[in-house]
Structure formats: structure tokens, C-alpha cells
C-alpha atoms as a PDB file:
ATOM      1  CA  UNK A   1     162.103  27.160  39.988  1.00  0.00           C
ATOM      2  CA  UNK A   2     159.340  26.268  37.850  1.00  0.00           C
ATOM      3  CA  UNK A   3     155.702  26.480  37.840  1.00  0.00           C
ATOM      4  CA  UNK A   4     153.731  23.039  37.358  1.00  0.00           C
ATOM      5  CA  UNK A   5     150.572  23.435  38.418  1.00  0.00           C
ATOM      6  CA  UNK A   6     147.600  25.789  39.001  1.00  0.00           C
ATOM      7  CA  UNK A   7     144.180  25.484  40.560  1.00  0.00           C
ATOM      8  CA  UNK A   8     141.592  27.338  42.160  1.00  0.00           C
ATOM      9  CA  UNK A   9     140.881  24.950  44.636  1.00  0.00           C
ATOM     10  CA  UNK A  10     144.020  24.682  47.406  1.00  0.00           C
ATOM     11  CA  UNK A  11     142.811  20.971  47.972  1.00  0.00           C
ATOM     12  CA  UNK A  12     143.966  20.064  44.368  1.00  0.00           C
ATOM     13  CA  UNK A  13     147.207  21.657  44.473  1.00  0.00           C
ATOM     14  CA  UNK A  14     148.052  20.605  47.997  1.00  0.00           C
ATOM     15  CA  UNK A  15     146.796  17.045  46.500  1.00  0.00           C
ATOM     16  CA  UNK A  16     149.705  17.302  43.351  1.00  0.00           C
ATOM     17  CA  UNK A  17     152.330  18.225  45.988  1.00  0.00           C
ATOM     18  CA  UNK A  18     151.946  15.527  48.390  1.00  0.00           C
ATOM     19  CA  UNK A  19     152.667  13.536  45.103  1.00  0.00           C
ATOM     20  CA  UNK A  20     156.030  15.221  44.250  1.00  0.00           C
ATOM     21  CA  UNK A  21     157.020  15.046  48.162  1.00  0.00           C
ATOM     22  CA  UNK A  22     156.630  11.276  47.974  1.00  0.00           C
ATOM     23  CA  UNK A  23     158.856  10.953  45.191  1.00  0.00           C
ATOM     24  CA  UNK A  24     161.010  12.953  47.282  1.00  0.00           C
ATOM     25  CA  UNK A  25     160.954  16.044  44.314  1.00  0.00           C
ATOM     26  CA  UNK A  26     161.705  19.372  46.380  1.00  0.00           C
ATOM     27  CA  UNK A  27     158.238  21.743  45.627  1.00  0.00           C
ATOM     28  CA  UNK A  28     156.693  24.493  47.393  1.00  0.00           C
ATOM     29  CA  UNK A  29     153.227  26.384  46.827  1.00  0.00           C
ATOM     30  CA  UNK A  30     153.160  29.705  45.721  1.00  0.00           C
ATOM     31  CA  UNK A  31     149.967  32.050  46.606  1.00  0.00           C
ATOM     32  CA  UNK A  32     149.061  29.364  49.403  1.00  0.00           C
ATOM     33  CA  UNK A  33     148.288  32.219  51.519  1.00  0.00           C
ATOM     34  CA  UNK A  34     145.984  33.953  49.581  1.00  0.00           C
ATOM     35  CA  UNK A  35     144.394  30.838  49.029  1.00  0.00           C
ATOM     36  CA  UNK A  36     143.508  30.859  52.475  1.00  0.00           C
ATOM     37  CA  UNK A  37     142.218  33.928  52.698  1.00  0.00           C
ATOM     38  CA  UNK A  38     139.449  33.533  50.210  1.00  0.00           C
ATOM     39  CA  UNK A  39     140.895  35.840  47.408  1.00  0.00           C
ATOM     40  CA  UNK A  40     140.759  33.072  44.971  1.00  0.00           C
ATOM     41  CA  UNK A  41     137.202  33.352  44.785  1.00  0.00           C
ATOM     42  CA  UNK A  42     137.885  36.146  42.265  1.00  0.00           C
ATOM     43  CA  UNK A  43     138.602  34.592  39.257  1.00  0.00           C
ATOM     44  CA  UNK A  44     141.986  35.441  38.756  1.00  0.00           C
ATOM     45  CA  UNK A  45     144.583  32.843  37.732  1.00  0.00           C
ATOM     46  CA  UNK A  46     147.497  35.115  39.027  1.00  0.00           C
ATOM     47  CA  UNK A  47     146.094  34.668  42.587  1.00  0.00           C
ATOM     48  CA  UNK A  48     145.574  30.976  42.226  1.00  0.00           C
ATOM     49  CA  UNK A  49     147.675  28.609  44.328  1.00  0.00           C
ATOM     50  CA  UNK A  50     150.266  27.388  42.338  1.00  0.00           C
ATOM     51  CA  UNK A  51     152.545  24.292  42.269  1.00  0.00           C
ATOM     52  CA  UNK A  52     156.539  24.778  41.944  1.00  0.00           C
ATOM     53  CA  UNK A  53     159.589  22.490  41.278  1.00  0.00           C
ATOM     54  CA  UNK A  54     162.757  23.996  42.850  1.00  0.00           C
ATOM     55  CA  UNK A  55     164.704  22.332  40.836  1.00  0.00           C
ATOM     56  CA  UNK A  56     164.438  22.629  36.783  1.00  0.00           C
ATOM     57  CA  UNK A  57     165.869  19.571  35.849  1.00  0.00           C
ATOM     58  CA  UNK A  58     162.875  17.638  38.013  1.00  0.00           C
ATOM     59  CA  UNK A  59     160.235  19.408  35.937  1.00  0.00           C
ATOM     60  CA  UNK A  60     159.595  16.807  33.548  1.00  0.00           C
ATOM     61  CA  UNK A  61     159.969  13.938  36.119  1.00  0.00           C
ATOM     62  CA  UNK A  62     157.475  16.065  38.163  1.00  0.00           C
ATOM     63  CA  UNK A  63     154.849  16.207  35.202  1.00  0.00           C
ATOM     64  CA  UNK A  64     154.833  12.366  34.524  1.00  0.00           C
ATOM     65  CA  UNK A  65     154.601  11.762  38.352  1.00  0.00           C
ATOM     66  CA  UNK A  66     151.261  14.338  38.110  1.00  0.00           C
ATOM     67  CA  UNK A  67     150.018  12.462  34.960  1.00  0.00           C
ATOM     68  CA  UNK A  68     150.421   9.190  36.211  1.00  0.00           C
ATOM     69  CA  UNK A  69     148.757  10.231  39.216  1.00  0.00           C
ATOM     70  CA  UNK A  70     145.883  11.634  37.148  1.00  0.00           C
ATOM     71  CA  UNK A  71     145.342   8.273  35.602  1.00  0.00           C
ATOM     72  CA  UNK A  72     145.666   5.967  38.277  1.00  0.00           C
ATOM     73  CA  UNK A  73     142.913   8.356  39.958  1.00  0.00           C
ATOM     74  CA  UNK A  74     140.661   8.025  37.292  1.00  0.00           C
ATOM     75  CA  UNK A  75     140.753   4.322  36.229  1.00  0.00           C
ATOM     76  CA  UNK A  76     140.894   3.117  40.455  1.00  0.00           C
ATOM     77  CA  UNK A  77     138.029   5.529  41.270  1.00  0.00           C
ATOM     78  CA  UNK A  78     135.676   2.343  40.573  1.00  0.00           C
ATOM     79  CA  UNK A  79     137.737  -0.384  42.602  1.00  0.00           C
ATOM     80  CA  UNK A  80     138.550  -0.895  46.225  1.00  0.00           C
ATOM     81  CA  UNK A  81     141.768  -2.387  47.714  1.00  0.00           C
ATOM     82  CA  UNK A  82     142.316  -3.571  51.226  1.00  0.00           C
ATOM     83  CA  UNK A  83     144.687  -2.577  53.157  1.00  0.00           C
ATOM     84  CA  UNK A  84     147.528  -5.727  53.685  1.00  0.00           C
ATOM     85  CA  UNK A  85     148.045  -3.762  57.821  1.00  0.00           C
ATOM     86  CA  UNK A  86     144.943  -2.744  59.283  1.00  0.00           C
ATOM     87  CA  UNK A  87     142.420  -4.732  56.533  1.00  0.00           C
ATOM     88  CA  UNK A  88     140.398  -1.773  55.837  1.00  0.00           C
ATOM     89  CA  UNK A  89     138.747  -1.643  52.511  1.00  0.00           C
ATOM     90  CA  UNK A  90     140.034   1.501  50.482  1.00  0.00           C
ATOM     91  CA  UNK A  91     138.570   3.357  47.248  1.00  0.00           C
ATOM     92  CA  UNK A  92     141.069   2.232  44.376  1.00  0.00           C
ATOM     93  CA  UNK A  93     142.343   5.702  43.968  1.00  0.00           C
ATOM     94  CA  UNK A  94     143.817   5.765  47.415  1.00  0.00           C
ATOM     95  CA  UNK A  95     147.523   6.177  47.619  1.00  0.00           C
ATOM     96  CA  UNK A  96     147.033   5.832  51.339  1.00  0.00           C
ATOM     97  CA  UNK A  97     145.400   3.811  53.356  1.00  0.00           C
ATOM     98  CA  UNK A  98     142.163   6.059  55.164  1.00  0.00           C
ATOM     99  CA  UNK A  99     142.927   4.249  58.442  1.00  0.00           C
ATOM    100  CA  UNK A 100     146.621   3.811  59.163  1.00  0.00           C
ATOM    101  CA  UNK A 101     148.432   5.614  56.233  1.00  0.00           C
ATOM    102  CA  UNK A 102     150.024   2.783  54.688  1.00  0.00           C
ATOM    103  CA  UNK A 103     151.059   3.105  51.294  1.00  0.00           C
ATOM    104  CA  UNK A 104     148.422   0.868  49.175  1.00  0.00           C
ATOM    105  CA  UNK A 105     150.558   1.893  45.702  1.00  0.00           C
ATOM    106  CA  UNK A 106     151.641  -1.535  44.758  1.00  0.00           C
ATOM    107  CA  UNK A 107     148.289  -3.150  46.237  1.00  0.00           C
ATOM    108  CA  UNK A 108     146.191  -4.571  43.413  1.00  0.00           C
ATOM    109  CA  UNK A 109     142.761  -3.561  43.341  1.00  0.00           C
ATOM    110  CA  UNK A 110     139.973  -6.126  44.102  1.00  0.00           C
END
């Protein structure tokens, strides 16, 4: 098992995991608890949720899965696209569609 990623904020780390469980890469979140109960309000990185690979040999596919991400969130933030089920416009850096979860991934934005 190895450590990936740590944040402060659950919403972030929860956000990078929902990423690796797409691309079917077994993860879990360690210190998810204490998350919850506020202690990571103290400013100590130990006590930070933190994401995990089970596997070692999916670290690296894990990371450029994360960074990839991290781009396409950045450069879409700007653009909308809509979705091809329900027709509901989206922000650009959507993966999902707001309304009826459909995968918007291979959707060019407008």
C-alpha cells in the first residue's frame, strides 16, 4: 500500500479517489475518520486524510490518472459541455453530468 495523496480538506481527497475508482484502481482513505471529526483543523499533516493505492505496482498509473485529472480541471473550468442524455449544460471540468451522472469524459467542450 502506498500513500498518493494528502489534503486537509476531505472533499479533495474523496474528489482524487472517485478518480482512481473509475479507473477501477483499488484505493482506500486513511484518517477519513478523523477528518470527520474536525481534528484536521489542527494543522497537522499526520492527521490529514490521506489517499492510498493497495496495490504498488498501480502507483504510478494512479499519479498520471491524478495529474491528468488536475489538468483537465484546470483548462475545462472555463467551458461548458452538454450533456448528449438529459441536455443539461455542464461546467467543462465535469466528469459527470450534475443531472443524471452520465459520464461527459469524451464530450467535447462547447
Amino acid at each position: 500500500m502506498k500513500e498518493i495523496y494528502r489534503h486537509h480538506e476531505m472533499i479533495n481527497v474523496a474528489n482524487f479517489r472517485d478518480v482512481l475508482l473509475r479507473a477501477e484502481i483499488p484505493c482506500i482513505i486513511r484518517n477519513e475518520t478523523l477528518a470527520m471529526s474536525g481534528i484536521t483543523e489542527i494543522p497537522i499533516p499526520e492527521f490529514f486524510p490521506n489517499l492510498c493505492v493497495l496495490h504498488d505496482e498501480d502507483e504510478e498509473r494512479a499519479l498520471q490518472l491524478l495529474r491528468d485529472h488536475q489538468a483537465r480541471m484546470s483548462a475545462g473550468s472555463d467551458l461548458e459541455r452538454v450533456c448528449p442524455t438529459c441536455k443539461e449544460t455542464n461546467l467543462g471540468n465535469f466528469d459527470l453530468c450534475y443531472a443524471c451522472q452520465t459520464p461527459l469524459t469524451d464530450i467535447l467542450p462547447c
